[in-house]
PDB file of N, CA and C in Angstrom:
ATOM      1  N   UNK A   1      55.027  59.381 -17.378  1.00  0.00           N
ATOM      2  CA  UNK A   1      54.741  58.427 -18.428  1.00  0.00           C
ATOM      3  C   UNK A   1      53.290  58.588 -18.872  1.00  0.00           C
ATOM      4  N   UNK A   2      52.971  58.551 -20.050  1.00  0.00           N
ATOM      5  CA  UNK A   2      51.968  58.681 -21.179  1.00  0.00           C
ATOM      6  C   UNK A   2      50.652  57.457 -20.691  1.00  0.00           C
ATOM      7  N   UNK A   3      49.471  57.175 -20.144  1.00  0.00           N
ATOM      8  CA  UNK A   3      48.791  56.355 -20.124  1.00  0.00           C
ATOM      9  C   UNK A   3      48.112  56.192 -21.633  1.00  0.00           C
ATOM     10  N   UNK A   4      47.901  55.071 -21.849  1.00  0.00           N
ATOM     11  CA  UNK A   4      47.507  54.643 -23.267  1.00  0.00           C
ATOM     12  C   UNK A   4      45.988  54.410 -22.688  1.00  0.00           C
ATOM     13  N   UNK A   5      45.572  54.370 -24.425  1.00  0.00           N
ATOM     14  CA  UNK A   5      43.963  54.548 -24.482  1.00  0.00           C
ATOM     15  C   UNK A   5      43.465  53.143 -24.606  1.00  0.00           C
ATOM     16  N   UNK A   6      42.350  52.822 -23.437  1.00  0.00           N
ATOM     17  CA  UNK A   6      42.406  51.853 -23.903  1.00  0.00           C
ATOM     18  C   UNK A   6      40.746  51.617 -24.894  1.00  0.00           C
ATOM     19  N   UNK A   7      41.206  50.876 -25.887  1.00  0.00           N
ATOM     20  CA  UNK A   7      40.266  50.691 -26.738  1.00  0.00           C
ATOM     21  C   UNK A   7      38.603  49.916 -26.274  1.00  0.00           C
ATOM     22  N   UNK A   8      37.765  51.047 -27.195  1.00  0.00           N
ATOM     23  CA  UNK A   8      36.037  50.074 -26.527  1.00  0.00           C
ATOM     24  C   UNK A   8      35.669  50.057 -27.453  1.00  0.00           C
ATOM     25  N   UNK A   9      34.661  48.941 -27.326  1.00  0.00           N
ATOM     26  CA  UNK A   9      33.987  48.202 -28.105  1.00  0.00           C
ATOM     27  C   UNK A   9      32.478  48.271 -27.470  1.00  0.00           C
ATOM     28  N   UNK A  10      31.204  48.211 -28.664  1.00  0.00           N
ATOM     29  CA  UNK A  10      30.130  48.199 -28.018  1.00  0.00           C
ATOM     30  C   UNK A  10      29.637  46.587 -28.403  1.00  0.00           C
ATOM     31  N   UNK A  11      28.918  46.282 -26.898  1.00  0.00           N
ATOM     32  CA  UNK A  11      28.395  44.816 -27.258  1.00  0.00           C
ATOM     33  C   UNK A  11      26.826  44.603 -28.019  1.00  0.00           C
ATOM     34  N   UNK A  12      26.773  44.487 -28.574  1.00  0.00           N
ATOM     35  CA  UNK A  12      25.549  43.902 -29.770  1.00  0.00           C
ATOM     36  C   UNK A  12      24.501  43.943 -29.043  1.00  0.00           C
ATOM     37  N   UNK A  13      24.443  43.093 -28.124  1.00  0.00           N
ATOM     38  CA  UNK A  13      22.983  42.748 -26.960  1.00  0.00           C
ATOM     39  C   UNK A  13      22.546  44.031 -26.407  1.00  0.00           C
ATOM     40  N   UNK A  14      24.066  44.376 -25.531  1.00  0.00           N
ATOM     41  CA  UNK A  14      23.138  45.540 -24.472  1.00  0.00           C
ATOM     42  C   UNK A  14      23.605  46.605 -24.796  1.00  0.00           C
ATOM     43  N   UNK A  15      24.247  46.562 -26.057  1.00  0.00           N
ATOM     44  CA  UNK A  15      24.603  48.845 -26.332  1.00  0.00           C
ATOM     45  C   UNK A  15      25.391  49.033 -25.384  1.00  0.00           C
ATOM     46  N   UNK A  16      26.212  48.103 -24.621  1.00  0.00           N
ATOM     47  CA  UNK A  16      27.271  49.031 -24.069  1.00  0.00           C
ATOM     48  C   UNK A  16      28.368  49.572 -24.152  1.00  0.00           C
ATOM     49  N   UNK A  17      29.132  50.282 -23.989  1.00  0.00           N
ATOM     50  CA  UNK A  17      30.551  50.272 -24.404  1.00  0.00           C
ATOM     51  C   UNK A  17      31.167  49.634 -23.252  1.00  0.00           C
ATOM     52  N   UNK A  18      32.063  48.832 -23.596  1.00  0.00           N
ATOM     53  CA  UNK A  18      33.244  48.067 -22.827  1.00  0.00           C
ATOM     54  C   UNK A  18      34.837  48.268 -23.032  1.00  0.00           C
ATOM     55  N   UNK A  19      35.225  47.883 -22.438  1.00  0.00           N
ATOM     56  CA  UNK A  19      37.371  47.560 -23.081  1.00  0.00           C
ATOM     57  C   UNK A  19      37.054  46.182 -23.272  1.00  0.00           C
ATOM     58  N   UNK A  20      37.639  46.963 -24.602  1.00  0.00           N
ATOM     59  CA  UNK A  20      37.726  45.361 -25.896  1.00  0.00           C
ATOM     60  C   UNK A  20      38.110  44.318 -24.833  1.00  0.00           C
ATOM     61  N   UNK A  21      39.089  43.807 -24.215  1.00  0.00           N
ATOM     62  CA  UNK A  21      39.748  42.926 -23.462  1.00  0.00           C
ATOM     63  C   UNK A  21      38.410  42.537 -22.680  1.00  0.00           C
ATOM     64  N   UNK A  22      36.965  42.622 -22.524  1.00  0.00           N
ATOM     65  CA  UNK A  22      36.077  42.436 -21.426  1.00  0.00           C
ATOM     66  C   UNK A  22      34.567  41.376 -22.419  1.00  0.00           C
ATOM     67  N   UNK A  23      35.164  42.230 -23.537  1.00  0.00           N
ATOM     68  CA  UNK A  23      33.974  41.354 -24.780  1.00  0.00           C
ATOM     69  C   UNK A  23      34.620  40.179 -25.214  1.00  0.00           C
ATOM     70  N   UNK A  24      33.696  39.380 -25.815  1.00  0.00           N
ATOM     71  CA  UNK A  24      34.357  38.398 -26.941  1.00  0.00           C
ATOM     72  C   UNK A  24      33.962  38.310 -28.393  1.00  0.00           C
ATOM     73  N   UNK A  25      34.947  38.511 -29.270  1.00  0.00           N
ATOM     74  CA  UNK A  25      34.350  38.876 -30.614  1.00  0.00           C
ATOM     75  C   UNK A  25      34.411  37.579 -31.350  1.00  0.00           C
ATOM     76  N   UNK A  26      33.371  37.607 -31.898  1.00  0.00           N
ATOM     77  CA  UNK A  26      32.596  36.761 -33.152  1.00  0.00           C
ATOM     78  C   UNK A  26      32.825  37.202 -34.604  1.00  0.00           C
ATOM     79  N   UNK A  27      33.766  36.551 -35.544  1.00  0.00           N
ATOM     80  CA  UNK A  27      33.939  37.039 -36.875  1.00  0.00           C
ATOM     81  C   UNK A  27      33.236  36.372 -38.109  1.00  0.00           C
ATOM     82  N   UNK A  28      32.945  36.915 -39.470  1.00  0.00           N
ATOM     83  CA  UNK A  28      32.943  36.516 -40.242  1.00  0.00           C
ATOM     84  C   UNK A  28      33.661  36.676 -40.868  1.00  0.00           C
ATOM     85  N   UNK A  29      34.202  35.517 -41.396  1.00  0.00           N
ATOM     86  CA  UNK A  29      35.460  35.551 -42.402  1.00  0.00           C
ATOM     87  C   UNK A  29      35.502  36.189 -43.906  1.00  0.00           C
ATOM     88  N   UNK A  30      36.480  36.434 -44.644  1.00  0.00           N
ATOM     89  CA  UNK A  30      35.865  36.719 -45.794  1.00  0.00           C
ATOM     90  C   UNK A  30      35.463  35.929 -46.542  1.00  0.00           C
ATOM     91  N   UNK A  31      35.754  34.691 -46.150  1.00  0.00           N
ATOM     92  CA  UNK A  31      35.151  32.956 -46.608  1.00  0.00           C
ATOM     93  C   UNK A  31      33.885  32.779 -46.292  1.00  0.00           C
ATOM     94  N   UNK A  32      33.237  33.577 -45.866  1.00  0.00           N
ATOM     95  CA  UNK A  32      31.929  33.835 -45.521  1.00  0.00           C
ATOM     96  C   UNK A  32      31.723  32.809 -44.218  1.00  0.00           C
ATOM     97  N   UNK A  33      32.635  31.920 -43.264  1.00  0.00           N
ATOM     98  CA  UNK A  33      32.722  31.436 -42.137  1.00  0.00           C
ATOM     99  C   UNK A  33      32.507  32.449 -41.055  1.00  0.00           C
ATOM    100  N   UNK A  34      31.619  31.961 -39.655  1.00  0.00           N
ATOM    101  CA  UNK A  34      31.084  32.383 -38.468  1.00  0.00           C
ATOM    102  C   UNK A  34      32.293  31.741 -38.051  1.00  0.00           C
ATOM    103  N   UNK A  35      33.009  32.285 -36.754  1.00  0.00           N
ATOM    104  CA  UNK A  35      33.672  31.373 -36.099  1.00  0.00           C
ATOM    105  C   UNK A  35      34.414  32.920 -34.748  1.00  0.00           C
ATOM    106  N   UNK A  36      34.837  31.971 -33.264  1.00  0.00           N
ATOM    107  CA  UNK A  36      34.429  33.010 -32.642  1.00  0.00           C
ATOM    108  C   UNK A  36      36.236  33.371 -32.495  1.00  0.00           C
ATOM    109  N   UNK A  37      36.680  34.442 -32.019  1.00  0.00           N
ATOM    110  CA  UNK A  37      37.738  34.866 -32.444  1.00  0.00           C
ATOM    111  C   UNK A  37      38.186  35.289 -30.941  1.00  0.00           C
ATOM    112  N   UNK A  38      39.187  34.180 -30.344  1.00  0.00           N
ATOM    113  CA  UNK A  38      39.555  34.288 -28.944  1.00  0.00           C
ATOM    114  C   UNK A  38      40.998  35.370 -28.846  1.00  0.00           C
ATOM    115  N   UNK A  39      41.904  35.828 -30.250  1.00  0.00           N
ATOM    116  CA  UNK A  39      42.919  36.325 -30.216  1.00  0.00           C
ATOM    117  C   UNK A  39      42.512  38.096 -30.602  1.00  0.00           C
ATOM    118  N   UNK A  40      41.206  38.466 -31.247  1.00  0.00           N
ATOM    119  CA  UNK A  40      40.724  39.389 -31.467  1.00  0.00           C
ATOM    120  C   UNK A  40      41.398  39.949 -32.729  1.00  0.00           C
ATOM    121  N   UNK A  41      41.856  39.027 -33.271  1.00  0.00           N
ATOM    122  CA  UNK A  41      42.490  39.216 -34.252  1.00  0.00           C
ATOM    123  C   UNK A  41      42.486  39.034 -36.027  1.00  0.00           C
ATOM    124  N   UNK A  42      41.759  38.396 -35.670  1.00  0.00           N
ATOM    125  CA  UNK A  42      41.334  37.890 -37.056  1.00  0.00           C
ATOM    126  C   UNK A  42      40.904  38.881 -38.021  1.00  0.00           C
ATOM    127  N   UNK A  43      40.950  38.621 -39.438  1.00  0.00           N
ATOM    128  CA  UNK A  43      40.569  39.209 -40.429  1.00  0.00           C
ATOM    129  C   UNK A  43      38.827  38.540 -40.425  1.00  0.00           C
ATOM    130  N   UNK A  44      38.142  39.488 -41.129  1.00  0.00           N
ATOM    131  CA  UNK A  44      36.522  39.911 -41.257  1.00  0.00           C
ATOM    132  C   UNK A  44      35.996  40.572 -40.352  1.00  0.00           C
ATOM    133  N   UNK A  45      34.067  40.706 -40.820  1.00  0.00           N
ATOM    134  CA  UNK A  45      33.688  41.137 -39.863  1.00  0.00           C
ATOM    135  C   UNK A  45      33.354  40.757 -38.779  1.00  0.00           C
ATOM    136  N   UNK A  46      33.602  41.447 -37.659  1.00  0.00           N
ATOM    137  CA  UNK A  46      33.361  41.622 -36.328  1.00  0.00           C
ATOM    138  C   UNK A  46      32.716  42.160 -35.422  1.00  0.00           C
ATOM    139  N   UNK A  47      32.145  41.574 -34.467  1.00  0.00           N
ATOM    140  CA  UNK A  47      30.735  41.725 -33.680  1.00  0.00           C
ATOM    141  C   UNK A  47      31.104  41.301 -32.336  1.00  0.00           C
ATOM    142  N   UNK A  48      30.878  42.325 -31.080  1.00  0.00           N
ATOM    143  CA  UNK A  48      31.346  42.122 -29.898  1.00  0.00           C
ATOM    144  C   UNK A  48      30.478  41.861 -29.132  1.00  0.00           C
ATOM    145  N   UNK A  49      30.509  40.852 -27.823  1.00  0.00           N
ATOM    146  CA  UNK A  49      29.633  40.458 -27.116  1.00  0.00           C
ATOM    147  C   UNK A  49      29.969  40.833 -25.799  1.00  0.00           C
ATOM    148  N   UNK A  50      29.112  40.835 -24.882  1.00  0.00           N
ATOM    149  CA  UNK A  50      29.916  40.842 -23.610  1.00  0.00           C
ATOM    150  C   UNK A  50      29.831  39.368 -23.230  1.00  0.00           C
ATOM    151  N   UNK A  51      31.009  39.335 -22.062  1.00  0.00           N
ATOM    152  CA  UNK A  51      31.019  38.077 -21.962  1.00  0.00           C
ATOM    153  C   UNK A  51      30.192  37.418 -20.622  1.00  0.00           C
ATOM    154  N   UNK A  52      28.944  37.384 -20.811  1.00  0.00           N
ATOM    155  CA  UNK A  52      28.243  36.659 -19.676  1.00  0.00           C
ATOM    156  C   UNK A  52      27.065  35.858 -20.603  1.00  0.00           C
ATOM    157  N   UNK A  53      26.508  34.861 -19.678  1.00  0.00           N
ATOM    158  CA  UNK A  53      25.705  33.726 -19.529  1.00  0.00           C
ATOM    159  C   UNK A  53      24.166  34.655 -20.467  1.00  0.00           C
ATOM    160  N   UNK A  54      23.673  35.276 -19.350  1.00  0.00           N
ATOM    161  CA  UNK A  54      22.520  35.762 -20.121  1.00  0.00           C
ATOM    162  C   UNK A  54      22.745  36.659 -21.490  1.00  0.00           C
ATOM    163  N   UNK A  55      23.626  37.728 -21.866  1.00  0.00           N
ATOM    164  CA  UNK A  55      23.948  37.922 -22.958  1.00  0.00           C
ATOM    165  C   UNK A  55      24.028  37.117 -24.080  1.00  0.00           C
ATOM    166  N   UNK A  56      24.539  36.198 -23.778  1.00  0.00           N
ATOM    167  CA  UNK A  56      24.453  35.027 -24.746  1.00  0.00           C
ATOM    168  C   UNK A  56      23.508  34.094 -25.340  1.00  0.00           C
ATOM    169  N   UNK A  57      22.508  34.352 -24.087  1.00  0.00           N
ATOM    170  CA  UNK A  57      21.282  33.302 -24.091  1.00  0.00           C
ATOM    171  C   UNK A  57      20.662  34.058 -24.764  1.00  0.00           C
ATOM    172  N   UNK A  58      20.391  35.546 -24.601  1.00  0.00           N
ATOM    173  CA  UNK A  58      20.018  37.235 -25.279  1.00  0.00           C
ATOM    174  C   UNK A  58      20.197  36.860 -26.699  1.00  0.00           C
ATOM    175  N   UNK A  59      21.287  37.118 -26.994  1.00  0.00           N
ATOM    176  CA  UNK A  59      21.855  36.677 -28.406  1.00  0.00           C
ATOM    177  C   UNK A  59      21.303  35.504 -29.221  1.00  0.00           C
ATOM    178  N   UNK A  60      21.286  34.538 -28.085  1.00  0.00           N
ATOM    179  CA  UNK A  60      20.612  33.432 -29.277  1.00  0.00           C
ATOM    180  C   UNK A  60      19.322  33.084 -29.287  1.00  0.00           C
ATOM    181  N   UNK A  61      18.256  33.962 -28.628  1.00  0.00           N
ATOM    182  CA  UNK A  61      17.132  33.968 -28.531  1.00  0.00           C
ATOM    183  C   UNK A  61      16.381  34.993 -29.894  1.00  0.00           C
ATOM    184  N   UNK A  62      17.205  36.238 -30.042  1.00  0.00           N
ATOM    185  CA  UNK A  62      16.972  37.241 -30.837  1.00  0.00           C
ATOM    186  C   UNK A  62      17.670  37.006 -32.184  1.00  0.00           C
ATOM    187  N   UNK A  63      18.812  35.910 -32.497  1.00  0.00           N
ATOM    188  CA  UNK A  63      19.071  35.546 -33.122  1.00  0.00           C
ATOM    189  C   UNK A  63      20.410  36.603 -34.059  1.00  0.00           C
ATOM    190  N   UNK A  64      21.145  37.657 -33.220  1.00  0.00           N
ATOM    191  CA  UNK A  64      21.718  38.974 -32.838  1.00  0.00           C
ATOM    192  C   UNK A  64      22.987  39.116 -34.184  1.00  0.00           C
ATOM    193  N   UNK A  65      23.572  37.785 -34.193  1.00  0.00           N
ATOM    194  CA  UNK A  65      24.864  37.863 -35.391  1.00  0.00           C
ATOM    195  C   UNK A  65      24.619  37.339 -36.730  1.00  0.00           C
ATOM    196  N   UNK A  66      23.585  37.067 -36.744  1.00  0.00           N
ATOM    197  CA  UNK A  66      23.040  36.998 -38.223  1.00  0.00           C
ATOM    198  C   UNK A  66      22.920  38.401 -38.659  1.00  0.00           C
ATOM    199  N   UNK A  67      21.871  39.358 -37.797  1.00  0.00           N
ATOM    200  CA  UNK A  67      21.666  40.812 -38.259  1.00  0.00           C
ATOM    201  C   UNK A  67      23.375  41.651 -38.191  1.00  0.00           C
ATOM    202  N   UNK A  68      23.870  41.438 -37.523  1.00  0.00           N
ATOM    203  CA  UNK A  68      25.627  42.013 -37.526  1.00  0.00           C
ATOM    204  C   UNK A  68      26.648  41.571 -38.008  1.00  0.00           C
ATOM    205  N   UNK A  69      26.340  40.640 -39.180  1.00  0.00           N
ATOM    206  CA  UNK A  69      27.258  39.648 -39.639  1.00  0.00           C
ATOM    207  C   UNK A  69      26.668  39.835 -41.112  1.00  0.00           C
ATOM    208  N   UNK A  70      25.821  39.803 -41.169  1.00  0.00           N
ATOM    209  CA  UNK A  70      25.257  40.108 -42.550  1.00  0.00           C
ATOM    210  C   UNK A  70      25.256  38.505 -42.897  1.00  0.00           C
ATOM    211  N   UNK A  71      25.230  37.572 -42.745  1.00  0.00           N
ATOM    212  CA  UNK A  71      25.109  35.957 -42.844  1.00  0.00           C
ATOM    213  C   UNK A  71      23.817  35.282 -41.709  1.00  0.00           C
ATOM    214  N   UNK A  72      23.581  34.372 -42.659  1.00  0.00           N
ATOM    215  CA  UNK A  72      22.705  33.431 -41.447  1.00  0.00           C
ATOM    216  C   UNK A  72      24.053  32.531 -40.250  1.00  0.00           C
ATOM    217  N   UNK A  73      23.836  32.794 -39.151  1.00  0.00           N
ATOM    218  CA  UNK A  73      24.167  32.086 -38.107  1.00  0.00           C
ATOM    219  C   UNK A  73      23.542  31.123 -37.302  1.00  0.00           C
ATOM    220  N   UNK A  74      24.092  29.889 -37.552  1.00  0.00           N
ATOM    221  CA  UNK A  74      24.065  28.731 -36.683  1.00  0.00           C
ATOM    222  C   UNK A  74      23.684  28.510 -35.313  1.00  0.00           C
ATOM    223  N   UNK A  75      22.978  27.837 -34.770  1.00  0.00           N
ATOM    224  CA  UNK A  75      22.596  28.227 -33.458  1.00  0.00           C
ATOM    225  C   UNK A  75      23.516  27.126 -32.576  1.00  0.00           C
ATOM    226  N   UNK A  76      24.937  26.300 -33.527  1.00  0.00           N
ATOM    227  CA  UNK A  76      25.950  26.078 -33.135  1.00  0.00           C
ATOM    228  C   UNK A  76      27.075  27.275 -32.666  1.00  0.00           C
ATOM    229  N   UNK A  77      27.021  28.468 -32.724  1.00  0.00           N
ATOM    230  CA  UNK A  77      28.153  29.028 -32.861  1.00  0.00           C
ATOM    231  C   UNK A  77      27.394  29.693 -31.200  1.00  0.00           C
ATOM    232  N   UNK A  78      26.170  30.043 -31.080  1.00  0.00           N
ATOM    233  CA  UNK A  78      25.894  30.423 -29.672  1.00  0.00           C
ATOM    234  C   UNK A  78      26.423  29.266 -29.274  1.00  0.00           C
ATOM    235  N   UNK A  79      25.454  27.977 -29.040  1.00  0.00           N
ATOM    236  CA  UNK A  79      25.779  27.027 -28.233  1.00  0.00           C
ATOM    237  C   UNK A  79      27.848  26.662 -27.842  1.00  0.00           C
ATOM    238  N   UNK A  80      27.989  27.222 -28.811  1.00  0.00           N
ATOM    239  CA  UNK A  80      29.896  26.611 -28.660  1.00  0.00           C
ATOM    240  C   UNK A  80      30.074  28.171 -27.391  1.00  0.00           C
ATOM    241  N   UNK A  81      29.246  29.524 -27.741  1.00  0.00           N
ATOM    242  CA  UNK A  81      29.932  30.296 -26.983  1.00  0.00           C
ATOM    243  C   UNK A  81      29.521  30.330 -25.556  1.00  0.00           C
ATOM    244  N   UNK A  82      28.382  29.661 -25.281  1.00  0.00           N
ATOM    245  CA  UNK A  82      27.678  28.857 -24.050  1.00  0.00           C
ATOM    246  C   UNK A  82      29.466  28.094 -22.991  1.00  0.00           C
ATOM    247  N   UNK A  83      29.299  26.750 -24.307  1.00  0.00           N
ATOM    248  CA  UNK A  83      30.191  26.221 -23.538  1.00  0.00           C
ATOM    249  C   UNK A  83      31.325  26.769 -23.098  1.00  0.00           C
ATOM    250  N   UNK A  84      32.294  27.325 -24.254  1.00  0.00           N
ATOM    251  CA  UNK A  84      33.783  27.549 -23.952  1.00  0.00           C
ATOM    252  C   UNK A  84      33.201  28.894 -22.848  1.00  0.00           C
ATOM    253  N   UNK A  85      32.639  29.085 -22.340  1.00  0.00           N
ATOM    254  CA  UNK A  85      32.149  30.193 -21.383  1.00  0.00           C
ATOM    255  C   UNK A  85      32.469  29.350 -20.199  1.00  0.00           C
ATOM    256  N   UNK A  86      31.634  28.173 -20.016  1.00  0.00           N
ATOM    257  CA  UNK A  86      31.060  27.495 -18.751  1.00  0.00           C
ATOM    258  C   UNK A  86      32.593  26.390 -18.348  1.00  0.00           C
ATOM    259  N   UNK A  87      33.311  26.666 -19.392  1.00  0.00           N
ATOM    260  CA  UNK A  87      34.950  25.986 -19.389  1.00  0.00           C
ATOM    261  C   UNK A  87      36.054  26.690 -19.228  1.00  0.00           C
ATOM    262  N   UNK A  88      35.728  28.253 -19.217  1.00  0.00           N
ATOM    263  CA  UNK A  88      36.762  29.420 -18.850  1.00  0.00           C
ATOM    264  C   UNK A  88      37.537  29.254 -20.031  1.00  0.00           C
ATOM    265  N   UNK A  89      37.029  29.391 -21.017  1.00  0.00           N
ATOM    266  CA  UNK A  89      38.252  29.550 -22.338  1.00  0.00           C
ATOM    267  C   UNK A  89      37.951  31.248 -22.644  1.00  0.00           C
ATOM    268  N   UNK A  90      37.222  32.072 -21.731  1.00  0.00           N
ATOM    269  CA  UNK A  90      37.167  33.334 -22.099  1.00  0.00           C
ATOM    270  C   UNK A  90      37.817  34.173 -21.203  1.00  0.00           C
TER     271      UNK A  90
END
């Protein structure tokens, strides 16, 4: 049997490559909406994070998905990815 490829993604913060399934992606809509995308599915653009505590804190210190989003970002959309982190919704 054929092993499948599995798909990577590089995370924004630290340049790494990961399997998509290990990041969490952040979209902009074509509605020009930030919003974070738990099914990886969504339509717009998309920007991968890894999923830990300091990455995030990384991110919203440098201010990371505004420059990869091409939009100003909210320093609600870190703080929401703080929480649903510290609540296991990832």
């Amino acid at each position: 049997m054929k092993k499948r490829k599995v798909p990577l993604r590089k995370c924004v913060v630290t340049n790494e490559m990961k399997p998509k399934q290990e990041l969490v992606r952040v979209v902009r809509t074509p509605e020009g909406a930030v919003v974070i995308d738990s099914t990886g599915k969504k339509s717009g653009r998309g920007a991968y994070i890894s999923n830990s505590q300091e990455c995030f804190l990384e991110a919203k210190k440098k201010d990371v998905f505004s420059r990869h989003l091409n939009v100003k970002v909210s320093a609600d959309i870190y703080d929401q990815l703080i929480k649903e982190r510290s609540k296991g919704d990832f």
